[in-house]
PDB file of N, CA and C in Angstrom:
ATOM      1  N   UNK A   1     -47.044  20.941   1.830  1.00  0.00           N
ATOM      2  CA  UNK A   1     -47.442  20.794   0.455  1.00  0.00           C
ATOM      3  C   UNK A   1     -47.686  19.328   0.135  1.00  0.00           C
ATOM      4  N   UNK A   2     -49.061  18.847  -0.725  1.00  0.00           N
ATOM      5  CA  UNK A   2     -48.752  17.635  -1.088  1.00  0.00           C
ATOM      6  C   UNK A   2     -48.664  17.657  -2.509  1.00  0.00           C
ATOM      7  N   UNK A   3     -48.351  16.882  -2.876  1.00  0.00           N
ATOM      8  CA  UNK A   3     -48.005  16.589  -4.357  1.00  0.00           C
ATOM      9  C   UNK A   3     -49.917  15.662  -4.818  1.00  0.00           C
ATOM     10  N   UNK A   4     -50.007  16.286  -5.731  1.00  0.00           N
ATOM     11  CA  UNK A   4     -51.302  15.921  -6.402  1.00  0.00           C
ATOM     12  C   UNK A   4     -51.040  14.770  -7.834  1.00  0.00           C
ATOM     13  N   UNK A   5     -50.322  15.258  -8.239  1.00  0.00           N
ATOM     14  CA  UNK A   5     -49.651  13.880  -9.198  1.00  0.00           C
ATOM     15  C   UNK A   5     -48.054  13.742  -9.869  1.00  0.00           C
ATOM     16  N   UNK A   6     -47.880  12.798 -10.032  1.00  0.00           N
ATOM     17  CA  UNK A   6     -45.857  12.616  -9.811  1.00  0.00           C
ATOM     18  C   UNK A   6     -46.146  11.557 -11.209  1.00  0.00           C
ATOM     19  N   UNK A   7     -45.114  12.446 -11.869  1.00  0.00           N
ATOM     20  CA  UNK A   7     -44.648  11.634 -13.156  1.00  0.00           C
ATOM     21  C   UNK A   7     -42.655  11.373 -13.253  1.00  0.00           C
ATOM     22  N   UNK A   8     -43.049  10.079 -13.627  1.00  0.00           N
ATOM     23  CA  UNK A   8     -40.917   9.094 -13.601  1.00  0.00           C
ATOM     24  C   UNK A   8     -41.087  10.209 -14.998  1.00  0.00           C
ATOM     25  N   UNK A   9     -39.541  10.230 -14.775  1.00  0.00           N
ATOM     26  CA  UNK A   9     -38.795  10.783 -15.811  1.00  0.00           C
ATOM     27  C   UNK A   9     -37.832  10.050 -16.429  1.00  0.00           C
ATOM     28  N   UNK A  10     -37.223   9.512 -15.228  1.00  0.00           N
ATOM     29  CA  UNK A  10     -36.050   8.555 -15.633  1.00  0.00           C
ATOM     30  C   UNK A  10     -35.275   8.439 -14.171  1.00  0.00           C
ATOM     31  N   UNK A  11     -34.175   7.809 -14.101  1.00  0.00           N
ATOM     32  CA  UNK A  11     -33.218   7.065 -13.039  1.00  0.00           C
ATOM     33  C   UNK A  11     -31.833   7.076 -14.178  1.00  0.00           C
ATOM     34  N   UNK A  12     -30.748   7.286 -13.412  1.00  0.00           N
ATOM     35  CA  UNK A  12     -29.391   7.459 -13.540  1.00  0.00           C
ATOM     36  C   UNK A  12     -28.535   6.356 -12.828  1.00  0.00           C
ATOM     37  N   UNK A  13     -28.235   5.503 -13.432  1.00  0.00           N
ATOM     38  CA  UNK A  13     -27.121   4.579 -12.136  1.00  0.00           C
ATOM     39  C   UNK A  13     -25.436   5.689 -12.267  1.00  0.00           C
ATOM     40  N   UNK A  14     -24.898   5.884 -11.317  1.00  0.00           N
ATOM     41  CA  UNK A  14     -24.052   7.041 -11.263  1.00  0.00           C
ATOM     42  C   UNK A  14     -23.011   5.950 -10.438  1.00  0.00           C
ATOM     43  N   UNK A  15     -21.413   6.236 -10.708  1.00  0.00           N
ATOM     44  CA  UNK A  15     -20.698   5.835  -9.947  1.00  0.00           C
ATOM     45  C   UNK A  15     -20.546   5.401  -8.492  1.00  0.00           C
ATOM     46  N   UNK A  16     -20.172   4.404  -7.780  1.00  0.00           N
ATOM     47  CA  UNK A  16     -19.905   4.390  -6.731  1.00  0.00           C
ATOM     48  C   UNK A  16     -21.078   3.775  -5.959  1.00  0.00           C
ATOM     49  N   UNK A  17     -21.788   3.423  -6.788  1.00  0.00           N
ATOM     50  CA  UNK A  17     -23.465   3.195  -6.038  1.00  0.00           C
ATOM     51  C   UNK A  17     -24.765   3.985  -5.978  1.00  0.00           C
ATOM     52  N   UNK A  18     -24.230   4.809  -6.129  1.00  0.00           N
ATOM     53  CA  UNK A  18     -25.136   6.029  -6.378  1.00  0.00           C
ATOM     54  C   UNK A  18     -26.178   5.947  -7.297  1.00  0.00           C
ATOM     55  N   UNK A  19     -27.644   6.434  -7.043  1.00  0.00           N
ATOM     56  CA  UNK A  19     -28.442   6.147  -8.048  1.00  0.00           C
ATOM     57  C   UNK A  19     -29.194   7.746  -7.895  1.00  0.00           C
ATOM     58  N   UNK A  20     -29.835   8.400  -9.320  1.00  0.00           N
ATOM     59  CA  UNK A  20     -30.178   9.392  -9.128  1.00  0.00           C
ATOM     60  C   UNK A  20     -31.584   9.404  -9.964  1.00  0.00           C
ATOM     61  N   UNK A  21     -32.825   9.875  -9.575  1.00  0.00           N
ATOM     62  CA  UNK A  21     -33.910   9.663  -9.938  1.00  0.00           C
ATOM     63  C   UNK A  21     -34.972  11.125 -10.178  1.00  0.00           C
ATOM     64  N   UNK A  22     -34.999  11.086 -11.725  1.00  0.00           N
ATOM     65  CA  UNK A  22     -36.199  12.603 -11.108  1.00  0.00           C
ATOM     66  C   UNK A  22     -37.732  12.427 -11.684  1.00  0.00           C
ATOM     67  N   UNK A  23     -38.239  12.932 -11.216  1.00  0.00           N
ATOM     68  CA  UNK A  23     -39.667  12.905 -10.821  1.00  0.00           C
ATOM     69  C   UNK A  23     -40.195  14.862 -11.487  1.00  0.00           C
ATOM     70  N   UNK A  24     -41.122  14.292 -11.966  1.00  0.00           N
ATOM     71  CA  UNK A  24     -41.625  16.015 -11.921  1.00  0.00           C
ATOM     72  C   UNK A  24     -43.135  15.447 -10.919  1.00  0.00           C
ATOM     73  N   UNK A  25     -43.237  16.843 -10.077  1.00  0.00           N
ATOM     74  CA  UNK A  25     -44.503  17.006  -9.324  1.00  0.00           C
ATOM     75  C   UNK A  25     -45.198  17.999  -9.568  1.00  0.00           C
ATOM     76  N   UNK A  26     -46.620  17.753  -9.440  1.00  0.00           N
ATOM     77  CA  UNK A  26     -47.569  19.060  -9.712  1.00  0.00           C
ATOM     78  C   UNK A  26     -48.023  18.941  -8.101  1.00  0.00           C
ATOM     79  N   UNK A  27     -47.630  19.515  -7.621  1.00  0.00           N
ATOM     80  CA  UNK A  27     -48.904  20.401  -6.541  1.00  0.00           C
ATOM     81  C   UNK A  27     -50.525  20.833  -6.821  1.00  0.00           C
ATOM     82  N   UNK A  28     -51.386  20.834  -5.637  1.00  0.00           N
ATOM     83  CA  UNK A  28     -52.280  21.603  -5.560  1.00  0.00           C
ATOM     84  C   UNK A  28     -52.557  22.701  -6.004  1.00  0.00           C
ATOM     85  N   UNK A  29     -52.000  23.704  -5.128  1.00  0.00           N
ATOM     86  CA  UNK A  29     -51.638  24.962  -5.736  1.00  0.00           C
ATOM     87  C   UNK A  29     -51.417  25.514  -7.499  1.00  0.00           C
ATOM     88  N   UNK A  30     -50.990  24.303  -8.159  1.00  0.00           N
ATOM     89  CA  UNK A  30     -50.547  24.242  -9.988  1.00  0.00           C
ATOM     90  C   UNK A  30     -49.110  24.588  -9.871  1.00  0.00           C
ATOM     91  N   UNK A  31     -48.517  24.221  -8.600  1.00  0.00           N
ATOM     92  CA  UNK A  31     -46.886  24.956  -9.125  1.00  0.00           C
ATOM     93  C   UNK A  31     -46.397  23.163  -9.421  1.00  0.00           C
ATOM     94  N   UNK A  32     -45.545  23.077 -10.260  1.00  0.00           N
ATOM     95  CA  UNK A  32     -45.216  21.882 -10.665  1.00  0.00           C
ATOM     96  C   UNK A  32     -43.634  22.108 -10.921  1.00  0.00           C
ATOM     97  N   UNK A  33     -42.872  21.316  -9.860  1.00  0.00           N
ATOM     98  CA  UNK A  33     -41.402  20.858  -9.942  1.00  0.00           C
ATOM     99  C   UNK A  33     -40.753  20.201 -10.468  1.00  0.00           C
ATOM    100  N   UNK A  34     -39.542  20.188 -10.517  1.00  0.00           N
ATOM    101  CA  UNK A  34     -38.742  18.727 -10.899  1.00  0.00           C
ATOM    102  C   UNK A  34     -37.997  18.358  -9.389  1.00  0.00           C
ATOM    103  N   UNK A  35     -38.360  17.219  -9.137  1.00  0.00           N
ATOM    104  CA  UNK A  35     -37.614  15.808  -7.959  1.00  0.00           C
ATOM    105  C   UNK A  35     -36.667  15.186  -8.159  1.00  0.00           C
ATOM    106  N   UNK A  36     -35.375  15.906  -7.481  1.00  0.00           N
ATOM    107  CA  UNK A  36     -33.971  15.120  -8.230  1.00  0.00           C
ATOM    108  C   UNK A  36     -33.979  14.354  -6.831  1.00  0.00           C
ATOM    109  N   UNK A  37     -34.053  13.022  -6.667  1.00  0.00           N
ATOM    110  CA  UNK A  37     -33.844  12.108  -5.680  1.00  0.00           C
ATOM    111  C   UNK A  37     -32.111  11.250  -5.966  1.00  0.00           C
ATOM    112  N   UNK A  38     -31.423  11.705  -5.214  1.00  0.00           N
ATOM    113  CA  UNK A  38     -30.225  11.271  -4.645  1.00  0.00           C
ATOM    114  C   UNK A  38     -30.169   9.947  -3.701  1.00  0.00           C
ATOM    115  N   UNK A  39     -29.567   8.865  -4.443  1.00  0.00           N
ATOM    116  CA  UNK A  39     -29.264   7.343  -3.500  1.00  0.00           C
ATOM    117  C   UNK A  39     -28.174   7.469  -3.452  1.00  0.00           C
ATOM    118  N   UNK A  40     -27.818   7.467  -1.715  1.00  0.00           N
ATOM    119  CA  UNK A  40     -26.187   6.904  -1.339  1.00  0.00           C
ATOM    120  C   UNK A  40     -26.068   6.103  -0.486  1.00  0.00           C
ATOM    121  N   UNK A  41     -26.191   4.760  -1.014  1.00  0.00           N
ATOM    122  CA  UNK A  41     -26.412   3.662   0.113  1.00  0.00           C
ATOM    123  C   UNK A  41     -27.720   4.209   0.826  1.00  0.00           C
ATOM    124  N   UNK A  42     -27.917   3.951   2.121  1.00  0.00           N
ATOM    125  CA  UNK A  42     -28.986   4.077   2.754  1.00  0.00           C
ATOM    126  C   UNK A  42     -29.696   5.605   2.993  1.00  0.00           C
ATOM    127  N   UNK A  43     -28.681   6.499   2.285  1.00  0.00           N
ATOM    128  CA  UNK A  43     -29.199   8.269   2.278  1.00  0.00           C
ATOM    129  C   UNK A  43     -29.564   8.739   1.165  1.00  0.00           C
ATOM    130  N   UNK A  44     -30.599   9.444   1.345  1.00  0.00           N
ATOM    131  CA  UNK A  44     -31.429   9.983  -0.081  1.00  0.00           C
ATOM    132  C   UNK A  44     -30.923  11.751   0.684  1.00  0.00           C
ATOM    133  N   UNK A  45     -31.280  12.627  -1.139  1.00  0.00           N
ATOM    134  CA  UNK A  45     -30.908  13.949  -0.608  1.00  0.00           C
ATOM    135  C   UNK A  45     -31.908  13.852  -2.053  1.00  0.00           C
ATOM    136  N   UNK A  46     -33.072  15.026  -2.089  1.00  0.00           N
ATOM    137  CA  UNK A  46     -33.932  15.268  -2.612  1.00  0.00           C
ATOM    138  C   UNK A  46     -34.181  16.741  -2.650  1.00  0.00           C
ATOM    139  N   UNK A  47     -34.157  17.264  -3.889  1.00  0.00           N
ATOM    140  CA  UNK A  47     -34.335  18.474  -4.419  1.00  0.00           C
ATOM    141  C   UNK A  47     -35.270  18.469  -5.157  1.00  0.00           C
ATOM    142  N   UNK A  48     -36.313  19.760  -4.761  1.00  0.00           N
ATOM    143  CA  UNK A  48     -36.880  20.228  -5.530  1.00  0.00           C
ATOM    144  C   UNK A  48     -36.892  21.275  -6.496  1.00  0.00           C
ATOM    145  N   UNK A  49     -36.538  21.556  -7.742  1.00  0.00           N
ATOM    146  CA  UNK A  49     -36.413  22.924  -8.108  1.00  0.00           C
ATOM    147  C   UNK A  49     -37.550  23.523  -9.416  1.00  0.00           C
ATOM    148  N   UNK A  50     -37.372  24.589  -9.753  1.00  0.00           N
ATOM    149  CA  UNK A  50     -38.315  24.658 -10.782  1.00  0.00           C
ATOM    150  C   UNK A  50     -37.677  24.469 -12.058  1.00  0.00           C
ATOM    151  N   UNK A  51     -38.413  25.394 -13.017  1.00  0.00           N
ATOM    152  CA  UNK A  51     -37.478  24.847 -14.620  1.00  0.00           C
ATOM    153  C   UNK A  51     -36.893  26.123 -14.999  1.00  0.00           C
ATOM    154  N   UNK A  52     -36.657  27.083 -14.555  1.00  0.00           N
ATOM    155  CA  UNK A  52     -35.192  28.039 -15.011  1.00  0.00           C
ATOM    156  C   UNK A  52     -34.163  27.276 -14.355  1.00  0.00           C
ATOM    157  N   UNK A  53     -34.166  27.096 -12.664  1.00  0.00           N
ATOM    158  CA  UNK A  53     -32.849  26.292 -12.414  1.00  0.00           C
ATOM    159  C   UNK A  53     -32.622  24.916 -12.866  1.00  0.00           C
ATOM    160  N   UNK A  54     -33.868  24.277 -13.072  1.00  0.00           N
ATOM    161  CA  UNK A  54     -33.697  22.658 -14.129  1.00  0.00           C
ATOM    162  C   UNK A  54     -32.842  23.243 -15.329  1.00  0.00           C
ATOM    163  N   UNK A  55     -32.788  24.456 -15.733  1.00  0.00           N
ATOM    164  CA  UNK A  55     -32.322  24.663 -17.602  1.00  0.00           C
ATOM    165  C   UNK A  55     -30.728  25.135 -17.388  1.00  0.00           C
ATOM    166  N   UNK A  56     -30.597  26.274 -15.941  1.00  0.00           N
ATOM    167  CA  UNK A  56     -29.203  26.252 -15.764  1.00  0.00           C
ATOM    168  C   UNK A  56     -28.474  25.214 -15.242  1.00  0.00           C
ATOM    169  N   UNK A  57     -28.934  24.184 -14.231  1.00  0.00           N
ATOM    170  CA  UNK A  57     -28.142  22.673 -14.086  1.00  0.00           C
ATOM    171  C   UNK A  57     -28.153  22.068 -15.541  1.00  0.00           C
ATOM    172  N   UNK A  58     -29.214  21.675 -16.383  1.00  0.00           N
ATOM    173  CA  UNK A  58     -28.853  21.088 -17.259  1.00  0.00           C
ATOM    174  C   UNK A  58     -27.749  21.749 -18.178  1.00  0.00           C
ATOM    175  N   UNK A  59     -27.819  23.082 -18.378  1.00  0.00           N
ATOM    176  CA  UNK A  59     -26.986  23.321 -19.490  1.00  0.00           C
ATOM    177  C   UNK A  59     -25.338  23.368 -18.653  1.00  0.00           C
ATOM    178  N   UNK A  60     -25.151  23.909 -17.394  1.00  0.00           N
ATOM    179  CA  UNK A  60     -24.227  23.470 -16.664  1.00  0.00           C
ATOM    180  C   UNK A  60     -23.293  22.140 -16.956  1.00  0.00           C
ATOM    181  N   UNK A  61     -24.344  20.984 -16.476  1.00  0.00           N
ATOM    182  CA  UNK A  61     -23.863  19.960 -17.071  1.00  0.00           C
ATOM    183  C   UNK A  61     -23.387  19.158 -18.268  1.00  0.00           C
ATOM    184  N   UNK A  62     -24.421  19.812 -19.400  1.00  0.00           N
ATOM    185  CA  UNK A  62     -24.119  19.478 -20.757  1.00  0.00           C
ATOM    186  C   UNK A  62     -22.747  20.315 -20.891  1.00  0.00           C
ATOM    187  N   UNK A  63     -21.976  21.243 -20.666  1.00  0.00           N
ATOM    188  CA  UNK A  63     -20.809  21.720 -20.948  1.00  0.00           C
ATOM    189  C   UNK A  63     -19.520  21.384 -20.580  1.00  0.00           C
ATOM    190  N   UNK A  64     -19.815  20.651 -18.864  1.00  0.00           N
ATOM    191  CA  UNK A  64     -19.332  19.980 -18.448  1.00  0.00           C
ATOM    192  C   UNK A  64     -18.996  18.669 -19.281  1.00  0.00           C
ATOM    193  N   UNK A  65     -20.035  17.821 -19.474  1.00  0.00           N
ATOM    194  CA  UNK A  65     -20.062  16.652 -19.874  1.00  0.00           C
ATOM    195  C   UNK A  65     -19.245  16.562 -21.866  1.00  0.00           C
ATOM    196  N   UNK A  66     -19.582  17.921 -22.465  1.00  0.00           N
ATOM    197  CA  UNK A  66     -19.120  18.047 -23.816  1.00  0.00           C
ATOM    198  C   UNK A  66     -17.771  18.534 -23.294  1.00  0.00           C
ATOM    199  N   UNK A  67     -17.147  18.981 -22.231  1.00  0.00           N
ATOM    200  CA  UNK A  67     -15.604  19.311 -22.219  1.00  0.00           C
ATOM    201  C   UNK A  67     -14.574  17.980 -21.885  1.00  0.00           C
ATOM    202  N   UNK A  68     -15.495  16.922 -21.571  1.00  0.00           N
ATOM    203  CA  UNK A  68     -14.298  15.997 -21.052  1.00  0.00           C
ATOM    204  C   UNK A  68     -14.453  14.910 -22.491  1.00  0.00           C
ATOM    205  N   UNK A  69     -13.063  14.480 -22.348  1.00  0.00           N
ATOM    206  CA  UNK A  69     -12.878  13.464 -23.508  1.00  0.00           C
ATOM    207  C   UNK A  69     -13.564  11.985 -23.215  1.00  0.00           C
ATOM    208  N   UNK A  70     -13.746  10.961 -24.351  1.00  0.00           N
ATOM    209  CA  UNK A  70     -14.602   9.898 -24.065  1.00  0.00           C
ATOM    210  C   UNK A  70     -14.057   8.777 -23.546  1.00  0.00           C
ATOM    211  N   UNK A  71     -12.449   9.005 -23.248  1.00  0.00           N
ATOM    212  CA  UNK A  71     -11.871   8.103 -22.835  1.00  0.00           C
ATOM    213  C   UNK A  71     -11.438   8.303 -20.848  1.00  0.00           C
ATOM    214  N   UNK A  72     -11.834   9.518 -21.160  1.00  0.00           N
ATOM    215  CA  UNK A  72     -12.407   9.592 -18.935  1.00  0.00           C
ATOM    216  C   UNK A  72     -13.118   9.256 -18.181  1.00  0.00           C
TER     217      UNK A  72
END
């Protein structure tokens, strides 16, 4: 597959060094992803997914992130 055009979304600086970056891609074909690019030191781990599982990670996380207190 190649990617036909790639739009930044944004970048995350994340604990420990870690940097996390997503990208949406459109393909040829018209199927168009989201690119979660994972930095760990010198290793990337890169996911592609579509947008039902983009909506269950996000809301995943937003529940996560609204259960912990602001002083953690």
């Amino acid at each position: 597959m190649t990617a036909t055009r790639k739009r930044e979304i944004g970048e995350i600086a994340a604990p420990y060094g870690r940097n996390v970056k997503l990208d949406e891609v459109a393909y040829e074909s018209g199927m168009t992803l989201l690119r979660v690019t994972i930095r760990e030191g010198g290793r990337f781990t890169i996911l592609e997914i579509d947008a039902a599982a983009a909506g269950q990670w996000g809301k995943m996380m937003m529940e996560w992130a609204q259960s912990r207190s602001p002083e953690e």
